[in-house]
Protein backbone atom coordinates (compact mmCIF):
# COMPACT_ATOMS: atom_id res chain seq x y z
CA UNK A 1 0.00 0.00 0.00
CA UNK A 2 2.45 2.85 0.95
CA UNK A 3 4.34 2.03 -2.66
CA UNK A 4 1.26 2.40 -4.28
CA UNK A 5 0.54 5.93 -3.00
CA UNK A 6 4.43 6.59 -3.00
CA UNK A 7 4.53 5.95 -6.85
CA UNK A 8 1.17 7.70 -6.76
CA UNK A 9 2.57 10.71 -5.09
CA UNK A 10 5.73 10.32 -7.91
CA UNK A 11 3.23 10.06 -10.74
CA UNK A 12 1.64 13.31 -9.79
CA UNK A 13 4.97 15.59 -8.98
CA UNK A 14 5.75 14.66 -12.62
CA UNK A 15 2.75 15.10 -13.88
CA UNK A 16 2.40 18.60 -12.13
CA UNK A 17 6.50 19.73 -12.81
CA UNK A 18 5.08 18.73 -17.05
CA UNK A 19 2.22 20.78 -16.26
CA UNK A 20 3.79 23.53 -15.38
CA UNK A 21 7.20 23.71 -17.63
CA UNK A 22 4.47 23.58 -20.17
CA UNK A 23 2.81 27.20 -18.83
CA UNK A 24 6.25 28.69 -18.40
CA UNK A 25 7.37 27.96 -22.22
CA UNK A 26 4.27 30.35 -23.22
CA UNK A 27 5.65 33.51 -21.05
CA UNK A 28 7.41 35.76 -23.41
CA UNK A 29 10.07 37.54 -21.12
CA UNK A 30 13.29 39.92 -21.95
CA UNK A 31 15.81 41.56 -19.74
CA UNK A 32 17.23 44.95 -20.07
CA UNK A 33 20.54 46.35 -18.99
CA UNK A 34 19.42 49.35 -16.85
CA UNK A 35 22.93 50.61 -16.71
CA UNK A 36 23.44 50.45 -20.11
CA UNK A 37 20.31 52.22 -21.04
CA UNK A 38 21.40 54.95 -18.71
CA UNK A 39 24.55 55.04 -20.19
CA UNK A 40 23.74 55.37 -23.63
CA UNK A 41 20.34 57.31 -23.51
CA UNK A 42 20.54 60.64 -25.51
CA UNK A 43 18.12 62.26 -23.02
CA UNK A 44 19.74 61.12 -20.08
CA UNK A 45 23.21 62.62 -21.50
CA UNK A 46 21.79 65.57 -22.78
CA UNK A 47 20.63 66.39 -19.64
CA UNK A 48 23.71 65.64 -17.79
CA UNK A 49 25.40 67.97 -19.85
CA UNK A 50 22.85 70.86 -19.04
CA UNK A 51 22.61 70.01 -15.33
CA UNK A 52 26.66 69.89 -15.66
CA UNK A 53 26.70 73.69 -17.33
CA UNK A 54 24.75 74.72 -14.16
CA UNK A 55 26.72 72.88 -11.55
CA UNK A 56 29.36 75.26 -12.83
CA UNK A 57 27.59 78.39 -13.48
CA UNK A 58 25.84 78.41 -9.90
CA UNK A 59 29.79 77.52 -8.87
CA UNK A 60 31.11 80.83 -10.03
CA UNK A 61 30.17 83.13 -7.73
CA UNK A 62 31.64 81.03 -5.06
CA UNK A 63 34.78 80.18 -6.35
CA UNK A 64 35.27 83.91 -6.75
CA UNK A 65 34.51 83.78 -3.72
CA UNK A 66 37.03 81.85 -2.64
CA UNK A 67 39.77 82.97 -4.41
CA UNK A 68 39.58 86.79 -3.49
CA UNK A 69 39.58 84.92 0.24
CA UNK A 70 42.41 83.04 -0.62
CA UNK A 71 44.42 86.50 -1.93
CA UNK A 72 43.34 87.95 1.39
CA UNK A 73 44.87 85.02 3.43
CA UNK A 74 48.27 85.44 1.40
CA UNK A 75 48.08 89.11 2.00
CA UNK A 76 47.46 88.54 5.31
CA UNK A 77 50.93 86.50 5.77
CA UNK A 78 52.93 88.59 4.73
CA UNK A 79 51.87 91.37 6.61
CA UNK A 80 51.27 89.76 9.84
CA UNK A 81 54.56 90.41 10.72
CA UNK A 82 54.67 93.66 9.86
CA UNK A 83 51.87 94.91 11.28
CA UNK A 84 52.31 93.24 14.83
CA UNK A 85 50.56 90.74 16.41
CA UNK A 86 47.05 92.46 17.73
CA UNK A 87 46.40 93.38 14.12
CA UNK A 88 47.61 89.46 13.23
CA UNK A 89 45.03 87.89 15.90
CA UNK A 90 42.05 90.57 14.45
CA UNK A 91 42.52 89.76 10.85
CA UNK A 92 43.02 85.91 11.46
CA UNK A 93 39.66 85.93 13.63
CA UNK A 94 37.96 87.40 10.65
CA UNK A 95 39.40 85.37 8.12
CA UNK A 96 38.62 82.32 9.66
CA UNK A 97 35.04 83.86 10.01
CA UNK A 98 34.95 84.08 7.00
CA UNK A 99 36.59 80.52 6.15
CA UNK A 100 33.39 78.85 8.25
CA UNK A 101 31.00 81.03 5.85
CA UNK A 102 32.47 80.20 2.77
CA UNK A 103 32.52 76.05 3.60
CA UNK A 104 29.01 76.72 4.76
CA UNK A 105 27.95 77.75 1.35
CA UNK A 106 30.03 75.56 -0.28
CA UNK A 107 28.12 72.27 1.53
CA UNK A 108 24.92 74.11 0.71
CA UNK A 109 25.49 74.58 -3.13
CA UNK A 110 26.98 70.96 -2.66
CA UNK A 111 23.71 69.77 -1.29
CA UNK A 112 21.24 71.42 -3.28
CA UNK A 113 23.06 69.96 -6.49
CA UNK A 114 23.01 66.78 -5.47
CA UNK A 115 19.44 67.19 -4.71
CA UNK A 116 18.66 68.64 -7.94
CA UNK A 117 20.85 66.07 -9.86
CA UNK A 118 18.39 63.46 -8.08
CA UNK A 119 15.34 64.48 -8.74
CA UNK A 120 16.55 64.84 -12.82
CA UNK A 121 17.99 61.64 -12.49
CA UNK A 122 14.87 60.22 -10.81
CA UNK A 123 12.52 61.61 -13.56
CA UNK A 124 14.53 60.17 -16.30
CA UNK A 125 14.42 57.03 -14.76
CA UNK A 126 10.71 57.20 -14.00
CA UNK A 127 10.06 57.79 -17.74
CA UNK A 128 12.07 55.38 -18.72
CA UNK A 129 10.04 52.55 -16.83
CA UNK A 130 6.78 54.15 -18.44
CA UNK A 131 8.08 53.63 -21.34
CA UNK A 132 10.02 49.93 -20.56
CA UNK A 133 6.33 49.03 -19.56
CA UNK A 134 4.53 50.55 -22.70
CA UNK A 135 6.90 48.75 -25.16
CA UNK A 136 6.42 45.61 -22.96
CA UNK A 137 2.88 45.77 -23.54
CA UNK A 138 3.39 46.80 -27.38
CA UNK A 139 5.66 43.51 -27.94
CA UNK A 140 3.82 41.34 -25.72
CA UNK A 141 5.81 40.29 -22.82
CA UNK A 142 4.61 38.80 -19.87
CA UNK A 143 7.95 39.85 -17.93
CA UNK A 144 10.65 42.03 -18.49
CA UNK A 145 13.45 42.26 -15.94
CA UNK A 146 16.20 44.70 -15.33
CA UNK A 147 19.88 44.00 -14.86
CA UNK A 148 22.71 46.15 -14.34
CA UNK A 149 24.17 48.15 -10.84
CA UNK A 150 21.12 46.51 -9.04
CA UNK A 151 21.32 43.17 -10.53
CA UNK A 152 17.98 41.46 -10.81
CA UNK A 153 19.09 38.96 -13.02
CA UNK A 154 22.01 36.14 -12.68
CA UNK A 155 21.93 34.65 -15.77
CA UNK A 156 19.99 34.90 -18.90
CA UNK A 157 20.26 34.11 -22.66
CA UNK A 158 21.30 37.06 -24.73
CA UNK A 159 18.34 36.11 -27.31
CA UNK A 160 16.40 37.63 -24.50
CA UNK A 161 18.48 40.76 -23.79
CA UNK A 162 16.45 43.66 -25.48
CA UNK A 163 18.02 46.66 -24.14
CA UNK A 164 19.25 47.38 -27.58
CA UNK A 165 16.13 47.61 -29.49
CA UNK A 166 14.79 49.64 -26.31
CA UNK A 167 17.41 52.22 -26.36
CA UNK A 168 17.11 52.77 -29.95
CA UNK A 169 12.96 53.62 -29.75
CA UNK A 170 14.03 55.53 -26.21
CA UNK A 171 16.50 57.30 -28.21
CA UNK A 172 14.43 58.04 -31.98
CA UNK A 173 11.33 59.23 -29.37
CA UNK A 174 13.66 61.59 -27.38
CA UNK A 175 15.28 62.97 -30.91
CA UNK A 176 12.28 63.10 -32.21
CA UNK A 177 10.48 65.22 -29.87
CA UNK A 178 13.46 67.29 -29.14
CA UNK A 179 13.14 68.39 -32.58
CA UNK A 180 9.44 69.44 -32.02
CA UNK A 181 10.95 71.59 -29.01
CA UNK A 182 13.68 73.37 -31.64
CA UNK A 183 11.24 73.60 -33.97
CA UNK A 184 8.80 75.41 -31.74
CA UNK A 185 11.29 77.66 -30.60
CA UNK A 186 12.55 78.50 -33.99
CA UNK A 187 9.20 79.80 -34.55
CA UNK A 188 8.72 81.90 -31.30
């Protein structure tokens, strides 16, 4: 009796593991490299390079800034010495006033360009997995996963990899309605 319900029990784990390789073979899935897409996305690099120009134009003042402090520290040794030591501590108290000020706004240009580089970054990516799961739909996957930095994946065929074919529409859509933009302007 117990080999009858042991082969029993067999019979059905192989009939259920059929069963279900069966339902997996009709799930289209891909993979995309996220990093790659990143990478290579015109958008994402146009962007980059505009957020890049202003990370250095909101810079300017500061390092101005800085270097007009920096004159006034050199000028400052050499006439320490000259001018005696009460005017030495005075102008070093100020000068390292003025030290503390300038790292202050340094850390807060620091932190609000990190903060605006995030939230670019994080809208790129956002539109990018609107548009990962339109062209899902449009091809008719049942899965598409993501590899790259944050690794999803640990192995996969290549004939599945479709980040190419991605990037390219990513790339025509973003060229193509960045040319609507110029084209708009060009009129104004």
């Amino acid at each position: 009796m117990k080999k009858a319900i042991l082969i029993l029990g067999v019979a059905l784990s192989l009939f259920a593991c059929n069963k279900n390789e069966g339902k997996s073979e009709s799930f289209k899935t891909a993979y995309i490299d996220t990093a790659e897409i990143l990478e290579k996305y015109d958008k994402f690099k146009a962007e980059d390079d505009k957020f890049k120009v202003k990370s250095e134009e909101m810079g300017r003042p500061l390092e101005a800034k800085v270097r007009a402090f920096q004159a006034e520290a050199q000028s400052f040794r050499q006439n320490a010495q000259v001018r005696g030591p009460q005017w030495a501590q005075q102008k070093g108290a100020e000068l390292s006033q003025r030290e503390q000020q300038l790292t202050a706004e340094q850390d807060a240009l620091l932190q609000q360009l990190q903060q605006e580089g995030s939230v670019l970054r994080d809208s790129i990516i956002k539109e990018v997995k609107v548009f990962i799961k339109e062209y899902g739909k449009k091809k008719g996957y049942d899965y598409v996963y993501g590899t790259g930095d944050a690794a999803t994946i640990l192995y996969a065929k290549d004939s599945y990899n479709i980040t190419k074919d991605v990037l390219k529409e990513l790339n025509d859509n973003y060229k193509a309605s960045d040319n609507k933009s110029e084209k708009t302007e060009d009129k104004k």
